[in-house]
N, C-alpha and C. Protein backbone atom coordinates (compact mmCIF):
# COMPACT_ATOMS: atom_id res chain seq x y z
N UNK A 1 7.15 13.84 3.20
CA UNK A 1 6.89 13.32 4.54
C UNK A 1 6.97 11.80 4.51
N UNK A 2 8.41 11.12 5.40
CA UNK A 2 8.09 9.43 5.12
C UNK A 2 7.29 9.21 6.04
N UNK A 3 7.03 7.81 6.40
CA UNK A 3 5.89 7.10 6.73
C UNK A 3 6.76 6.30 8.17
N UNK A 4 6.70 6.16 9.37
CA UNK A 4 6.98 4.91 9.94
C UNK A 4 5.99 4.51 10.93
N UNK A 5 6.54 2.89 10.61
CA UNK A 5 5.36 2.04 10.49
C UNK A 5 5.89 1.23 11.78
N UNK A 6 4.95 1.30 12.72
CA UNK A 6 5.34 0.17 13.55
C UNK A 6 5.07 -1.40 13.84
N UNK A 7 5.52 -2.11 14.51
CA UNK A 7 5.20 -4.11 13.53
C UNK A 7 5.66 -4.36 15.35
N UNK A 8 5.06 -4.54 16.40
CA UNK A 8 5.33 -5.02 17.41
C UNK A 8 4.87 -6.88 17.43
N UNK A 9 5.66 -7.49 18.07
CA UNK A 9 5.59 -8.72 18.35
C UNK A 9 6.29 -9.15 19.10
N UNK A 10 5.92 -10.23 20.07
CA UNK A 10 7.26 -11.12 20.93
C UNK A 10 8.25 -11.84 20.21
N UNK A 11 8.94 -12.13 20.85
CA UNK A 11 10.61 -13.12 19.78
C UNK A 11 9.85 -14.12 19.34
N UNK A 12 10.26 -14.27 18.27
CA UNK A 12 9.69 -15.35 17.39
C UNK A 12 8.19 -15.75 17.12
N UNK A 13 7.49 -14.73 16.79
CA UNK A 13 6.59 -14.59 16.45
C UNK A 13 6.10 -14.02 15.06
N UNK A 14 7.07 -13.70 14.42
CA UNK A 14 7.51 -13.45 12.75
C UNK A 14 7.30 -12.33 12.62
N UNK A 15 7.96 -11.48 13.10
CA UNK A 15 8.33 -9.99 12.63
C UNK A 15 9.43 -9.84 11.74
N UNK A 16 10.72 -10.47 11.67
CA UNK A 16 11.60 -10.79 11.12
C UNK A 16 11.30 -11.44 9.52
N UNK A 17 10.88 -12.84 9.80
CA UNK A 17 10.05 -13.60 8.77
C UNK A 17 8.90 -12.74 7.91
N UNK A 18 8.56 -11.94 8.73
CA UNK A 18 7.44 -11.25 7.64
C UNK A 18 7.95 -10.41 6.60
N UNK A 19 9.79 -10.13 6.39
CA UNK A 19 10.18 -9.89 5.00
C UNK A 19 10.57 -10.37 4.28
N UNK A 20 10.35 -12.01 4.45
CA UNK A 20 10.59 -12.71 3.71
C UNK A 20 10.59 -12.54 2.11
N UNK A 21 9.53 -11.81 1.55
CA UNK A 21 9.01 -12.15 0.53
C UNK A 21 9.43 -10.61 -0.67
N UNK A 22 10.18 -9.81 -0.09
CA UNK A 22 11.07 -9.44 -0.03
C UNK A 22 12.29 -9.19 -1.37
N UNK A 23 12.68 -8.57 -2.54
CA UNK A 23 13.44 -8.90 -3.44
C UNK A 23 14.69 -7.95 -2.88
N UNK A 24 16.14 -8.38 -3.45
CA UNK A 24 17.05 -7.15 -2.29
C UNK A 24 16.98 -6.00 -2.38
N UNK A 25 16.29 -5.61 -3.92
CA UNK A 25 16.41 -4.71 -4.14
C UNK A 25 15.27 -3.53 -3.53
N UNK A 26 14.95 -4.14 -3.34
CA UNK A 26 13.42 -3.35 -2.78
C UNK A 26 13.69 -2.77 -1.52
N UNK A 27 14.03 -3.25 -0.72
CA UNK A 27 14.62 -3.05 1.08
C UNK A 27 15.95 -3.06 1.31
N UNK A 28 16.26 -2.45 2.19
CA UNK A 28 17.40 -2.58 3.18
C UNK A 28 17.13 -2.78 4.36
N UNK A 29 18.00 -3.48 5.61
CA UNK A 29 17.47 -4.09 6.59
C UNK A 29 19.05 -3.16 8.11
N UNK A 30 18.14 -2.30 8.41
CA UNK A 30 19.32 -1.84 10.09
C UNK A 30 19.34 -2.87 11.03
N UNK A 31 19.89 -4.02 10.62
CA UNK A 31 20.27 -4.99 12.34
C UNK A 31 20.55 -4.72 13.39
N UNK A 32 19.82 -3.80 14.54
CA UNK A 32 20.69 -3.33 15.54
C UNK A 32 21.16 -4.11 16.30
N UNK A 33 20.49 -5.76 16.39
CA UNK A 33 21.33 -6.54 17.71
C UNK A 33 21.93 -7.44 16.75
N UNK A 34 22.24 -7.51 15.27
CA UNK A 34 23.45 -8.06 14.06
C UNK A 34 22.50 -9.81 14.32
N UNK A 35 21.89 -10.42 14.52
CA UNK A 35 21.32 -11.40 14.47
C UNK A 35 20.62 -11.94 13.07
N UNK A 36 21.06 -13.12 12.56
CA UNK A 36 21.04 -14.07 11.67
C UNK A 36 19.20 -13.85 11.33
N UNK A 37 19.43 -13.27 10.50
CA UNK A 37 17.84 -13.47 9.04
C UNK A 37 17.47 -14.93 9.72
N UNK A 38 16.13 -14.95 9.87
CA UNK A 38 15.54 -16.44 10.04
C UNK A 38 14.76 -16.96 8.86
N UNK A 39 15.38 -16.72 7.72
CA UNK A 39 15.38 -17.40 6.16
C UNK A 39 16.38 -17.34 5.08
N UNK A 40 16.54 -18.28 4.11
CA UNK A 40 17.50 -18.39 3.79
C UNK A 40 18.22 -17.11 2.77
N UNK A 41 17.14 -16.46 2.23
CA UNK A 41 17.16 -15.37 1.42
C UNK A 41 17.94 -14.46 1.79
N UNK A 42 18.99 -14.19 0.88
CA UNK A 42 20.06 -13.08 1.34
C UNK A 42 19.51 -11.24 0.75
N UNK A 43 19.16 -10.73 1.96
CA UNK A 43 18.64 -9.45 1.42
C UNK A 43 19.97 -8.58 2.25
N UNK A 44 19.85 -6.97 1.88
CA UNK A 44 20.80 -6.22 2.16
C UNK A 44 20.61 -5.81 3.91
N UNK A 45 21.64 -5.31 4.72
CA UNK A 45 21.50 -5.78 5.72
C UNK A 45 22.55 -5.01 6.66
N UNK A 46 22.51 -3.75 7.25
CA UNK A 46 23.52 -3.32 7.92
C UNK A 46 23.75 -3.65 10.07
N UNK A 47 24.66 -4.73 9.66
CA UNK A 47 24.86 -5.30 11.75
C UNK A 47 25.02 -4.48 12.37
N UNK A 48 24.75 -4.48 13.50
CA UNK A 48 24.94 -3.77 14.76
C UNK A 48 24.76 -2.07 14.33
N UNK A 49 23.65 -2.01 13.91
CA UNK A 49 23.25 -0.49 13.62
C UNK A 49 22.93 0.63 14.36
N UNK A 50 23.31 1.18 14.37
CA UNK A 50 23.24 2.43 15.75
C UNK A 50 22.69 3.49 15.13
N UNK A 51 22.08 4.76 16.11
CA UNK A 51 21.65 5.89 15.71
C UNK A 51 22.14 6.35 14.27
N UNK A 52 23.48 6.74 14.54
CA UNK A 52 24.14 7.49 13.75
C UNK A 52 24.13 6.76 12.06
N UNK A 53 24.20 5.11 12.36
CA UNK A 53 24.73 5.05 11.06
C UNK A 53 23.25 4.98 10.30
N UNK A 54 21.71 4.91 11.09
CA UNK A 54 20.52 5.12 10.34
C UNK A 54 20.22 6.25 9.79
N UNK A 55 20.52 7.57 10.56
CA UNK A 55 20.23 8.79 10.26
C UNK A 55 21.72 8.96 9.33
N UNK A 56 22.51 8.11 8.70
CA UNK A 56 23.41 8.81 7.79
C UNK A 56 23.20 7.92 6.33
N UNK A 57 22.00 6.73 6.48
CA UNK A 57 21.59 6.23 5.18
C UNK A 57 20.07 7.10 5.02
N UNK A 58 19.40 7.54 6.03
CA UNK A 58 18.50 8.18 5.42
C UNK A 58 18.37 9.38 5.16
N UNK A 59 19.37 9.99 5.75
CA UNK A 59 19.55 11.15 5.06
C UNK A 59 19.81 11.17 3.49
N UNK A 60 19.44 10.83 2.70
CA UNK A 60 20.19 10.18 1.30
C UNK A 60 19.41 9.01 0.92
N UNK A 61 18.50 8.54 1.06
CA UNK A 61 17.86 7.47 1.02
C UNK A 61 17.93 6.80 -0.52
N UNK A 62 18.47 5.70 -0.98
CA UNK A 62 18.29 5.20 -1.99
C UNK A 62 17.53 3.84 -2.35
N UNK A 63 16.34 3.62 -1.43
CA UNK A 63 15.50 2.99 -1.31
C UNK A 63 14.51 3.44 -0.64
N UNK A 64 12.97 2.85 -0.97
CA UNK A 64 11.90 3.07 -0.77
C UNK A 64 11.48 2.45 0.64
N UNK A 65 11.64 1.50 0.89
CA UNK A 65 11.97 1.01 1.99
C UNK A 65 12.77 0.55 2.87
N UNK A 66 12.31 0.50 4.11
CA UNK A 66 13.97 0.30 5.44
C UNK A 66 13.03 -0.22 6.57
N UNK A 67 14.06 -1.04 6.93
CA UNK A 67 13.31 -1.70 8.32
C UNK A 67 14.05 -1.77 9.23
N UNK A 68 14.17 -1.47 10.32
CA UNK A 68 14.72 -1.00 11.68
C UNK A 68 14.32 -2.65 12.76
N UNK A 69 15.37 -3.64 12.57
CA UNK A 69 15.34 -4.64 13.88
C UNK A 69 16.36 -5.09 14.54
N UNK A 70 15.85 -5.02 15.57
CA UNK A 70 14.84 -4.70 16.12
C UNK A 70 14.87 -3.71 17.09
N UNK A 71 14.01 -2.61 16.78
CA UNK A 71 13.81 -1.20 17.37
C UNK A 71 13.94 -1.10 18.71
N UNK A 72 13.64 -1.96 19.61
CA UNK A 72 13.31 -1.42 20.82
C UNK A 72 14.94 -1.99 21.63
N UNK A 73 15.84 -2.18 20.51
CA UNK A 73 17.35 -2.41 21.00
C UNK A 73 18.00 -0.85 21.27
N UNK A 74 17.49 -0.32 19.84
CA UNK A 74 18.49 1.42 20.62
C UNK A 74 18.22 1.57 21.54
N UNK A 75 17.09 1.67 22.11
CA UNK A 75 17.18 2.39 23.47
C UNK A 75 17.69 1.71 24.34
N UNK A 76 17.83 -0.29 24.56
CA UNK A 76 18.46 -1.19 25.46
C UNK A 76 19.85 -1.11 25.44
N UNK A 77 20.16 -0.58 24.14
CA UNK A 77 21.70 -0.68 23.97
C UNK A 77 22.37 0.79 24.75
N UNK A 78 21.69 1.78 24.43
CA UNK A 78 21.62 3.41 25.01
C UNK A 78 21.89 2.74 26.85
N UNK A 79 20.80 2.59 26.67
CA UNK A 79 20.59 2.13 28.53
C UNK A 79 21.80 2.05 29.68
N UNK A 80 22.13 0.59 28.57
CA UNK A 80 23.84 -0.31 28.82
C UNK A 80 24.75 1.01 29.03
N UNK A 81 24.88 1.62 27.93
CA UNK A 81 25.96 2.59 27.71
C UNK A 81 25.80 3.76 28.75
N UNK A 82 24.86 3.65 29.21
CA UNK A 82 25.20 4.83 30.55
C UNK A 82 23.98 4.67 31.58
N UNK A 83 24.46 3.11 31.85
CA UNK A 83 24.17 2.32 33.29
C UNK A 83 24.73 2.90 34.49
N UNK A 84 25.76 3.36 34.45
CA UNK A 84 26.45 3.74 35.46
C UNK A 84 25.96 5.53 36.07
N UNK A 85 25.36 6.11 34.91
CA UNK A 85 24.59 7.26 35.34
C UNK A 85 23.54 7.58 36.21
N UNK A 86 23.61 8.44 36.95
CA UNK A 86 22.34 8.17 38.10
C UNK A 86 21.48 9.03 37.68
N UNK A 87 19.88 9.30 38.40
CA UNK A 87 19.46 10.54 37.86
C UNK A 87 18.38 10.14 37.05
N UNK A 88 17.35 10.67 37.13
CA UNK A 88 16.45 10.31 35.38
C UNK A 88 16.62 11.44 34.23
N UNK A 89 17.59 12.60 34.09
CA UNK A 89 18.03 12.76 32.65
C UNK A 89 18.35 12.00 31.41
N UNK A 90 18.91 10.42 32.12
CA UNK A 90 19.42 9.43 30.85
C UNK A 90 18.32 9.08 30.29
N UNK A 91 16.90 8.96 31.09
CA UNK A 91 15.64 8.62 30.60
C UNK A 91 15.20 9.37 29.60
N UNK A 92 14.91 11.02 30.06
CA UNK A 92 14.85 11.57 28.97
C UNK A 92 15.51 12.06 27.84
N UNK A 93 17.00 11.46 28.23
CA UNK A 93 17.29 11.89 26.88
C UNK A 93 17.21 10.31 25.85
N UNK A 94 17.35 9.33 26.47
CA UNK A 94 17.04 7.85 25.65
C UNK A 94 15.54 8.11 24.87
N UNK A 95 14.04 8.94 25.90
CA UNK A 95 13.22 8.69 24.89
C UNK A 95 13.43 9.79 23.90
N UNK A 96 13.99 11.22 23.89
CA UNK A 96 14.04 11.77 22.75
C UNK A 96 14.90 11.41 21.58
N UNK A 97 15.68 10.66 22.07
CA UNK A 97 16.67 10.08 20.87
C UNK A 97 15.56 8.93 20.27
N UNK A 98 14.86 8.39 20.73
CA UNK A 98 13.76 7.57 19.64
C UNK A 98 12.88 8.13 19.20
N UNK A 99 12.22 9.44 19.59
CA UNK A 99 11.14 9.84 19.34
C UNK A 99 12.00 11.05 18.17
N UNK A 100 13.08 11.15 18.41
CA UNK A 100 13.98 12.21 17.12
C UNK A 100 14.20 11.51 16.17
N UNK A 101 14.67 10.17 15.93
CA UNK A 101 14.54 9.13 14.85
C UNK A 101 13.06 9.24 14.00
N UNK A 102 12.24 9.11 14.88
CA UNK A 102 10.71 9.12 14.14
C UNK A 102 10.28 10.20 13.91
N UNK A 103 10.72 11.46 14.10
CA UNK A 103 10.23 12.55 13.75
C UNK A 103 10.73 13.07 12.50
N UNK A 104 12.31 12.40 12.75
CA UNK A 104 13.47 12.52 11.12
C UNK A 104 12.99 11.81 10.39
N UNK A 105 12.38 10.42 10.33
CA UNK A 105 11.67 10.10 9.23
C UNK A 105 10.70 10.62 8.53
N UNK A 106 9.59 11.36 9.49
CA UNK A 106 8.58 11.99 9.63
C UNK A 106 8.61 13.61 8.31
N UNK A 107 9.54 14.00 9.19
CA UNK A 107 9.83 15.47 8.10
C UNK A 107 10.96 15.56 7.60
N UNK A 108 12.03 14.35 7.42
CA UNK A 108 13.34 14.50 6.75
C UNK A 108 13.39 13.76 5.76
N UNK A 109 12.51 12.58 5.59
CA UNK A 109 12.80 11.74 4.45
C UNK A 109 11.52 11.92 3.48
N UNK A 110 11.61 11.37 1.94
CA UNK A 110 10.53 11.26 0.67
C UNK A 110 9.52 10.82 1.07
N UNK A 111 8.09 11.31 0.48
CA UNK A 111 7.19 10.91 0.75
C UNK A 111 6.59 9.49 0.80
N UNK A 112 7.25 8.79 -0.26
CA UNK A 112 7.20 7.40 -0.93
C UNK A 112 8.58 6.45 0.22
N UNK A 113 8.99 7.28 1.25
CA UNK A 113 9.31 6.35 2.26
C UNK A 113 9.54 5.47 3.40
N UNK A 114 9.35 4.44 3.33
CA UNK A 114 8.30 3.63 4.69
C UNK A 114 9.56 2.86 5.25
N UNK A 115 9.46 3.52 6.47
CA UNK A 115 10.47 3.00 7.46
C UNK A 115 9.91 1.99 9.05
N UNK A 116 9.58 0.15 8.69
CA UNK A 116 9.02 -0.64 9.27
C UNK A 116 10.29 -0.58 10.77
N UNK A 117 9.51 0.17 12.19
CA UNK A 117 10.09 -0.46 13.07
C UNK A 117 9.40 -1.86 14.01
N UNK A 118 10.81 -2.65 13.49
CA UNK A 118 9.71 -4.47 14.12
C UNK A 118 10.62 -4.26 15.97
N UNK A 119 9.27 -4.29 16.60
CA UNK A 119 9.69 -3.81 18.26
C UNK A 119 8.78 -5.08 18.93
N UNK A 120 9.82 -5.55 20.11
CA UNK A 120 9.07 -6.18 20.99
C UNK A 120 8.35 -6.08 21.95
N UNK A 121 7.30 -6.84 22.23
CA UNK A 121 6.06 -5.90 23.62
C UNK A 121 6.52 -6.67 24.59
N UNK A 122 5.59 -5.76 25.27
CA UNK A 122 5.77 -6.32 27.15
C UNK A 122 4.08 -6.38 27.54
N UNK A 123 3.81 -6.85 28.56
CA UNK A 123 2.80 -6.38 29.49
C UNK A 123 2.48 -5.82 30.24
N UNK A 124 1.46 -5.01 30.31
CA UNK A 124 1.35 -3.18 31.14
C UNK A 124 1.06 -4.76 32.40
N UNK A 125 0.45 -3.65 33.80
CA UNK A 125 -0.41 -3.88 35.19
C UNK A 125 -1.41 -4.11 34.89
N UNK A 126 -2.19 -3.57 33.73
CA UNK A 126 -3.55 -3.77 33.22
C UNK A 126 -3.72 -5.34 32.59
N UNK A 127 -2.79 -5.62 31.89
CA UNK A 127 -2.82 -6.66 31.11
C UNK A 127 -2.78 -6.42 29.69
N UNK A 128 -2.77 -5.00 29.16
CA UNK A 128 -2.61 -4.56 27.86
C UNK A 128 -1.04 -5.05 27.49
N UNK A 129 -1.36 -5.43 25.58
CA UNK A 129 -0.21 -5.56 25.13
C UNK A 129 0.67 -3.85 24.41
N UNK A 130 2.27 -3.95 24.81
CA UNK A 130 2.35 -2.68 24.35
C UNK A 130 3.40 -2.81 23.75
N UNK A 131 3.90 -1.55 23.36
CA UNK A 131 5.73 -1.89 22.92
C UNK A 131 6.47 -1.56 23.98
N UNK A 132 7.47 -2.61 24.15
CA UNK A 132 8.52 -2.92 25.23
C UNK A 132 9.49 -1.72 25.34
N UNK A 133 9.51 -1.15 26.32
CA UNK A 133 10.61 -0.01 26.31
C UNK A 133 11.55 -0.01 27.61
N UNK A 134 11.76 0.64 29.00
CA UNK A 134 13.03 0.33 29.32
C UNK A 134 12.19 0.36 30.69
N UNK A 135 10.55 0.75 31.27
CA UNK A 135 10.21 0.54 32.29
C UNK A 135 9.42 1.59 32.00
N UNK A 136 8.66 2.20 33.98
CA UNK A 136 7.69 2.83 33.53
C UNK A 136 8.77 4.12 33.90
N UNK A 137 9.92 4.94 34.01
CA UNK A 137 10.40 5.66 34.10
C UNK A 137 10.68 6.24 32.24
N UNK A 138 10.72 5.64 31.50
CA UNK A 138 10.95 6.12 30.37
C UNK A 138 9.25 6.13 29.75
N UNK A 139 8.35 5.19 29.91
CA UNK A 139 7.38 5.19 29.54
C UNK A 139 6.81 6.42 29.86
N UNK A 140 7.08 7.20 31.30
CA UNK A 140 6.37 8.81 31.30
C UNK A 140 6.96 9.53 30.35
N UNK A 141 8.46 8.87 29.84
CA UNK A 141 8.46 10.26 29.10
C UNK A 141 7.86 9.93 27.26
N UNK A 142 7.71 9.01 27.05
CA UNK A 142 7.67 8.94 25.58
C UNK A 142 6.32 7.41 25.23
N UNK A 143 5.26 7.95 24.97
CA UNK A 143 4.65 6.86 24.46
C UNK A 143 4.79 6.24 22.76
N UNK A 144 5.38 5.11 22.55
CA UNK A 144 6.05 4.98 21.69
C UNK A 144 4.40 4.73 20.39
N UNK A 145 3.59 4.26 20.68
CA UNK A 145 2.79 3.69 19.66
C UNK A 145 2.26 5.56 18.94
N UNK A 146 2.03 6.42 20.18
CA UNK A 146 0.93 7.58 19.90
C UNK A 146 1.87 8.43 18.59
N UNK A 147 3.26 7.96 18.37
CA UNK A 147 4.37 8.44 17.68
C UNK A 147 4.13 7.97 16.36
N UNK A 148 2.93 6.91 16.20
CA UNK A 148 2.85 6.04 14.61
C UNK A 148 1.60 6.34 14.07
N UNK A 149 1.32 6.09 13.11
CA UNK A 149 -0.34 6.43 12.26
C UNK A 149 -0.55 4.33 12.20
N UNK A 150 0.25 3.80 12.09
CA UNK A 150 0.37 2.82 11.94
C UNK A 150 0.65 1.27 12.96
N UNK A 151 0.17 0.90 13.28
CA UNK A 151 0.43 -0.35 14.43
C UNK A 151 0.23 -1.47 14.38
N UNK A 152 0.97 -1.98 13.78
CA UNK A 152 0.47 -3.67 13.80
C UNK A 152 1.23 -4.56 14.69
N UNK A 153 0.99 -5.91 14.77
CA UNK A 153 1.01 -7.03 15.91
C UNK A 153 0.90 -8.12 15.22
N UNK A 154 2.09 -8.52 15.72
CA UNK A 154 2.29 -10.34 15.07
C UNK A 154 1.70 -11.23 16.35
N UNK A 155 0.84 -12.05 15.54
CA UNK A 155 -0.01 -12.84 16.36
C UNK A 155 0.75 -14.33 15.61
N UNK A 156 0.17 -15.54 16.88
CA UNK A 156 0.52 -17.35 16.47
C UNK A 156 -0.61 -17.77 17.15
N UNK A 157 -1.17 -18.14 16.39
CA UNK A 157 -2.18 -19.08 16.38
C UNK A 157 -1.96 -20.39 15.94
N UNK A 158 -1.77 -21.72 16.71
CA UNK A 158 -1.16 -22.84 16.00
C UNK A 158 -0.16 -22.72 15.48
N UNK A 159 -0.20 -23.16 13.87
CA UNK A 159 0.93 -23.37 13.18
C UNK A 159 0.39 -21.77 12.03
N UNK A 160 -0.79 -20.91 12.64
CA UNK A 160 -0.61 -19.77 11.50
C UNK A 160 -0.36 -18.55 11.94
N UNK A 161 0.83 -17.79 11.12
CA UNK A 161 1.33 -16.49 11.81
C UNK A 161 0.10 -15.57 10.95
N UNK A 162 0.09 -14.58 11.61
CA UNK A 162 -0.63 -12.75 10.89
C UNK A 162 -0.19 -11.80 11.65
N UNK A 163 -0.95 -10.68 10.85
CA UNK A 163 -0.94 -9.58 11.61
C UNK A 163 -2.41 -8.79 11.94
N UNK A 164 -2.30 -7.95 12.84
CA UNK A 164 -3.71 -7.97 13.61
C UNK A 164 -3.14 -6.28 13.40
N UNK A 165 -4.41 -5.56 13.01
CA UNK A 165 -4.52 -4.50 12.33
C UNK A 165 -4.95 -3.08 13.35
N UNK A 166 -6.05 -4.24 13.74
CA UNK A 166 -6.68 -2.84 14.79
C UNK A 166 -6.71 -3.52 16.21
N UNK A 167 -7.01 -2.92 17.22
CA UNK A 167 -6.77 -2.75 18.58
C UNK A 167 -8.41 -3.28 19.30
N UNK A 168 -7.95 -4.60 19.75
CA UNK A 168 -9.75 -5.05 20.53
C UNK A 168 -9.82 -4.83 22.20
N UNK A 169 -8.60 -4.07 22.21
CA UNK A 169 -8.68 -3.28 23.78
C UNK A 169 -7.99 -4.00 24.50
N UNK A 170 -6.88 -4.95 23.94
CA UNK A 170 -5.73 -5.57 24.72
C UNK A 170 -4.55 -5.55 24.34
N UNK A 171 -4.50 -4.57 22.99
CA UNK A 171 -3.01 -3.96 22.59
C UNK A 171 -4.12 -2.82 22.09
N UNK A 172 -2.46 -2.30 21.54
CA UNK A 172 -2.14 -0.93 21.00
C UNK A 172 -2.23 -0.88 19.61
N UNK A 173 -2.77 -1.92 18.48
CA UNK A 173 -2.57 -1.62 17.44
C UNK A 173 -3.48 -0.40 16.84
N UNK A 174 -3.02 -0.18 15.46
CA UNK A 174 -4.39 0.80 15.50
C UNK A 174 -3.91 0.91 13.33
N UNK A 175 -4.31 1.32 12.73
CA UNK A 175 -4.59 1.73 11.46
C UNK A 175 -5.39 2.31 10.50
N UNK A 176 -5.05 3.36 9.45
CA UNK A 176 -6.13 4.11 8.86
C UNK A 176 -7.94 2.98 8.41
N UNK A 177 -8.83 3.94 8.24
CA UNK A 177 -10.00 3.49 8.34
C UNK A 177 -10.23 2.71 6.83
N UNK A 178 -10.34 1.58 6.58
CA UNK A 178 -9.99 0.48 5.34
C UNK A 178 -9.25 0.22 5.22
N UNK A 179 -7.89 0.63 5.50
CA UNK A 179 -6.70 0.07 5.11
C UNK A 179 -6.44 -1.12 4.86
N UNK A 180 -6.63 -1.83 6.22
CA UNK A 180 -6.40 -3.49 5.88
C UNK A 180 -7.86 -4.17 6.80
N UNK A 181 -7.79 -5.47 6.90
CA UNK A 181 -8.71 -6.08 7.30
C UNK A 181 -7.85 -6.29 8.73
N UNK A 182 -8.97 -6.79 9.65
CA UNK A 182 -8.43 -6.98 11.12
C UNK A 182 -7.62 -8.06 10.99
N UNK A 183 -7.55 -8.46 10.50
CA UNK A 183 -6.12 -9.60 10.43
C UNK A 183 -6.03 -10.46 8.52
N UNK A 184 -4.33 -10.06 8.28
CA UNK A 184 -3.77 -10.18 7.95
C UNK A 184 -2.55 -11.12 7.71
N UNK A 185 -1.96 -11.29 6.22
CA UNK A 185 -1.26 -12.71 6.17
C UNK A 185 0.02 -11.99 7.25
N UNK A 186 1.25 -12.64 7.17
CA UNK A 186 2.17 -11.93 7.85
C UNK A 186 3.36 -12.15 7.04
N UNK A 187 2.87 -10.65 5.94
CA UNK A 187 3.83 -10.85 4.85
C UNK A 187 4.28 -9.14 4.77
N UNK A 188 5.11 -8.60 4.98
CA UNK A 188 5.59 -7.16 5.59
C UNK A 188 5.50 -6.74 3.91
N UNK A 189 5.84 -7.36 2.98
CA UNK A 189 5.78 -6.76 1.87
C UNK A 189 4.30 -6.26 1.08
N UNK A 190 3.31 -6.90 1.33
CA UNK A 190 2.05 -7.20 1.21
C UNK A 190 1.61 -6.01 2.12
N UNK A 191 2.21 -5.52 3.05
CA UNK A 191 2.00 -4.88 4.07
C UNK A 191 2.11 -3.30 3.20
N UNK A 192 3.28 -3.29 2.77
CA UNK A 192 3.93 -2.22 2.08
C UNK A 192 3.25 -1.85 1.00
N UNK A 193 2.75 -2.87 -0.01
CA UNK A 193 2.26 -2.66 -1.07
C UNK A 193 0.42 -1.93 -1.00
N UNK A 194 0.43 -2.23 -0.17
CA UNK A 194 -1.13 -2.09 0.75
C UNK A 194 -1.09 0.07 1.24
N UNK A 195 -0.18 -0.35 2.00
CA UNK A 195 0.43 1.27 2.47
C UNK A 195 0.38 2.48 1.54
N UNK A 196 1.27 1.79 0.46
CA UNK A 196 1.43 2.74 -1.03
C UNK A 196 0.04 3.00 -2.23
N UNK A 197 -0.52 1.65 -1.84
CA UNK A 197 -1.94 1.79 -2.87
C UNK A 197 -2.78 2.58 -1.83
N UNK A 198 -3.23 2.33 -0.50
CA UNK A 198 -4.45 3.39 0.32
C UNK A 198 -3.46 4.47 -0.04
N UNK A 199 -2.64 5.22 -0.07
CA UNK A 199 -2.23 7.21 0.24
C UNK A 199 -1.68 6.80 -1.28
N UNK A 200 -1.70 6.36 -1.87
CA UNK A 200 -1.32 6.86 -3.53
C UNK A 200 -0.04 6.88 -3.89
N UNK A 201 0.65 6.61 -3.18
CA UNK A 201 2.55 7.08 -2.91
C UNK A 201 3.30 6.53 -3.98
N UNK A 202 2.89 5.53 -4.74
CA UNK A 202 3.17 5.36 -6.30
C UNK A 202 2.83 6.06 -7.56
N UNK A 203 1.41 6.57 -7.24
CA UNK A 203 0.76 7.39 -8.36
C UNK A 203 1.36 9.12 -8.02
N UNK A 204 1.53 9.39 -6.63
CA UNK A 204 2.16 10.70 -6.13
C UNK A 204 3.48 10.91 -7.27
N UNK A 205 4.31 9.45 -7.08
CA UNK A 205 5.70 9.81 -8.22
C UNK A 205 5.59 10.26 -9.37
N UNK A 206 4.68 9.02 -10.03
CA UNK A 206 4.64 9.44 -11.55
C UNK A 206 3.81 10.80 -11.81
N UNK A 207 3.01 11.80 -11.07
CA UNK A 207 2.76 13.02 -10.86
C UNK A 207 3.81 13.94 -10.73
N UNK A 208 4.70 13.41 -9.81
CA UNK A 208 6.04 14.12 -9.71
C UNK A 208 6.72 14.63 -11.29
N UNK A 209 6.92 12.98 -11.12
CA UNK A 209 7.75 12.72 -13.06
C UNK A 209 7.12 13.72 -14.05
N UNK A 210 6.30 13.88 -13.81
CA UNK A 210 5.59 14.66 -15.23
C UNK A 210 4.98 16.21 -14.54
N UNK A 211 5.55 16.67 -13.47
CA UNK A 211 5.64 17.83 -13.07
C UNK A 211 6.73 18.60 -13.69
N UNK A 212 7.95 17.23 -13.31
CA UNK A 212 9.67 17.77 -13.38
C UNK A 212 9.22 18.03 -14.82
């Protein structure tokens, strides 16, 4: 069973930057809108990534981790592509095509694999922060956070970025009980390493290893 992890933040607020730290080998990166790494570090990196070509590296996965940015483009890019359709069928079929991505991670990929989607928010009527999706016509059909065990939020404070763990009733974040502290450096790898030590998902392998 993999893991996906959701990392909401506004543009430039270091969702991107938070893999900085990062070796290539460790990650691979789905660019869906093909936009320039905002560091100098050359990690692996597939542009303009679409449905098809994610669900044909994870089917096969040869890494432990994958990060999906920025997520809340499939469905903008979907949108575009059949603008001209009338009707709210395109709605529901745009949210099951995201909510089928996360379910294929869910029961199609290794246990030991964590698939970070970094998504941008919007603001509800309430004033809650959420993840940005295509309006409230798709929002009836698919609530994107209730789809994660996992939720974090890139916060700027001054000149210091983090991440904000749990939910003080003006977003959606949310995370297992210890996992991390309510706020966090904003280092996605640190993030990962954190993930694998609470559920064991390193010690699960070498159990494996000495099963085989």
């Amino acid at each position: 069973m993999g893991i996906p992890v959701l990392v909401l933040g506004a543009s430039g607020s270091g969702k991107s930057t938070s893999m900085r730290n990062f070796d290539e080998k460790e990650i691979s990166i789905f660019n869906v809108a093909g936009k320039p790494l905002p560091f100098r570090k050359k990690l692996p990196i597939v542009n303009n990534a679409t449905y098809n070509i994610i669900y044909k590296v994870l089917q096969n996965p040869k890494k432990k981790t994958y990060v999906i940015d920025d997520s809340q483009y499939l469905m903008a890019f979907e949108s575009f592509d059949h603008a001209k359709e009338t009707g709210y069928t395109k709605f529901t079929n745009m949210a099951l095509n995201f909510k089928n991505l996360i379910s294929f991670i869910i029961t199609q990929t290794p246990d030991d694999c964590i698939v970070y989607f970094l998504h941008h928010t919007e603001l509800t009527d309430s004033g809650q922060i959420k993840a940005k999706t295509l309006g409230k016509m798709l929002d009836n059909q698919l609530t994107v956070e209730g789809l994660f065990s996992i939720v974090l939020m890139t916060t700027v404070e001054g000149s210091e970025h983090y991440f904000v763990t749990q939910s003080d009733g003006s977003n959606t974040c949310k995370s297992p009980m210890e996992m991390f502290d309510m706020k966090i450096d904003n280092d996605l790898k640190l993030v990962d390493e954190t993930i694998r030590d609470y559920w064991e998902l390193n010690n699960n392998n070498k159990n494996t290893e000495k099963e085989n």
